[in-house]
Protein backbone atom coordinates (compact mmCIF):
# COMPACT_ATOMS: atom_id res chain seq x y z
CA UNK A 1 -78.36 -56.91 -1.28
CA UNK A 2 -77.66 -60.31 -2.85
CA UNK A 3 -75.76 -60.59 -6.20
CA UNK A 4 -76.01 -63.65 -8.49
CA UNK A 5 -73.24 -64.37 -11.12
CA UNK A 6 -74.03 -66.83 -14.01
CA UNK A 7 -71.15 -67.95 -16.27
CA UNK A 8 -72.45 -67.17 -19.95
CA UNK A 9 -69.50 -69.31 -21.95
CA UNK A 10 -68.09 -67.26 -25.04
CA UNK A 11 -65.80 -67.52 -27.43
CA UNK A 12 -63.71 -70.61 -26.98
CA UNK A 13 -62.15 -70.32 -23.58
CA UNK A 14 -63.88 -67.23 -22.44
CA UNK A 15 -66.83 -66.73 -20.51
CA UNK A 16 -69.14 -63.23 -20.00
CA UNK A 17 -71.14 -62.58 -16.35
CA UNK A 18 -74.85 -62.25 -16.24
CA UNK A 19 -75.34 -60.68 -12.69
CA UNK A 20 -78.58 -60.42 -11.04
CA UNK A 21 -79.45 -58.08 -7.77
CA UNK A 22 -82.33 -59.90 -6.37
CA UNK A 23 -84.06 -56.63 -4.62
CA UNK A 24 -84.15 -54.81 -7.39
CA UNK A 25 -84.35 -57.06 -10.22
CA UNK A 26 -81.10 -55.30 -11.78
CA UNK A 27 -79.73 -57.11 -14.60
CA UNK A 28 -75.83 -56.00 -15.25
CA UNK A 29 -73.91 -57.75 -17.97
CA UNK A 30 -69.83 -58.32 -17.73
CA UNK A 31 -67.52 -58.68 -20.71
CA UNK A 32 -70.07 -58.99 -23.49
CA UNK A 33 -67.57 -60.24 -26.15
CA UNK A 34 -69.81 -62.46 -27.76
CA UNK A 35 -73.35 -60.59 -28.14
CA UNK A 36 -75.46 -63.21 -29.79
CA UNK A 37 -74.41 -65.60 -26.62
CA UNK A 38 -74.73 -63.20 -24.30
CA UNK A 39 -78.26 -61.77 -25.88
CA UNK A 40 -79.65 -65.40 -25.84
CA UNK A 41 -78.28 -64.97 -22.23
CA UNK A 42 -80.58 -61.83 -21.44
CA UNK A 43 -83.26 -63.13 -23.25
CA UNK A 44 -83.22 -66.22 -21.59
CA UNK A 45 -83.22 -64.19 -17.96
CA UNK A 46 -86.32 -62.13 -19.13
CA UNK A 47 -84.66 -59.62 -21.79
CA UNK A 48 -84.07 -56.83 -18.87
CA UNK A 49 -80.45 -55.29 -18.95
CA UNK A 50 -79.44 -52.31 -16.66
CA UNK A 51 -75.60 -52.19 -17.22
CA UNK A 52 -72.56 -53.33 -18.82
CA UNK A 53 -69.07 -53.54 -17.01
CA UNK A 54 -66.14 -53.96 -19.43
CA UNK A 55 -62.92 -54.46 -17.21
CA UNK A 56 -60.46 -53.89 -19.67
CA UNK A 57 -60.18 -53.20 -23.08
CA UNK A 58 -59.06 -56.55 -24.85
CA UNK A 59 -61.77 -57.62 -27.68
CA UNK A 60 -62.08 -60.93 -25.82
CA UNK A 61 -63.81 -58.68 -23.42
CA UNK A 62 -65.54 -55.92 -25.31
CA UNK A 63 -66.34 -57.28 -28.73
CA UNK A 64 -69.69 -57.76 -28.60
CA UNK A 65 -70.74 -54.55 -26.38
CA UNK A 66 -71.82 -52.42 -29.02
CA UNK A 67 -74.51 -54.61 -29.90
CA UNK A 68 -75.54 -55.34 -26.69
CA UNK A 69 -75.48 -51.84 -26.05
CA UNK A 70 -77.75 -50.79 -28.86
CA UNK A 71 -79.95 -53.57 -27.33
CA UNK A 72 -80.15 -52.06 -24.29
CA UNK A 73 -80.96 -48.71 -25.37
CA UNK A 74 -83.77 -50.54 -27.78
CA UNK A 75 -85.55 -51.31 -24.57
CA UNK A 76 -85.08 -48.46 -22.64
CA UNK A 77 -87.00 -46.30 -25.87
CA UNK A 78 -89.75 -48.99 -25.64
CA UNK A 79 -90.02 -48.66 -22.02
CA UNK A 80 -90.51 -45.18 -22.12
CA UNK A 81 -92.55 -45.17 -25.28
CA UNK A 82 -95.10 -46.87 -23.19
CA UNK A 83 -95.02 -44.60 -19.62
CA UNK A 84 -97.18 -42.28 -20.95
CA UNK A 85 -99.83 -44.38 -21.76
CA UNK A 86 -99.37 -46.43 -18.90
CA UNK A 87 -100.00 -43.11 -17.06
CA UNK A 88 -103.19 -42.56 -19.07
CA UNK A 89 -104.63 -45.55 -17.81
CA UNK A 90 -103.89 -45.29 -13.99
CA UNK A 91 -105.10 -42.32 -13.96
CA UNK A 92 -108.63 -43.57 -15.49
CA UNK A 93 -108.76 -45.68 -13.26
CA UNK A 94 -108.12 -43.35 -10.32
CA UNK A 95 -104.67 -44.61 -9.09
């Protein structure tokens, strides 16, 4: 299991970490204080986001993860909006 880190620079002095797990494709976020930076971020990586880590409570850590949050749970309802018909089709066409 191999684990990327990208720097996403926030704030002034302050940066966020986009990780990456290349097996899986899991997309975890770290310290989004700034959420339009670190949304451009995710967007930028293919809009995909599995998990936020805060690692303390400071708002030059956690400022921004309520909108990145609601985000996230944004595409997990269209993701699952579109299993059933996904479902539909495979099993037209016998898979």
């Amino acid at each position: 299991m191999a684990v990327t880190a990208e720097a996403v620079p926030i704030l002034s002095d302050n940066y966020a970490w986009l990780l990456r797990e290349g097996t899986s494709g899991a997309v975890a976020i770290v310290d989004p204080a700034d959420a339009k930076a670190c949304i451009a971020a995710l967007d930028k990586a293919g809009g995909k986001l599995d998990l936020i880590l805060l690692t303390h409570h400071h708002s030059d850590h956690i400022a921004g993860a309520d909108e990145v949050r609601a985000l996230q749970l944004q595409d997990r309802r269209r993701r699952r909006r579109r299993a059933p018909a996904a479902e539909a089709r495979h099993r037209a066409e016998g898979r």
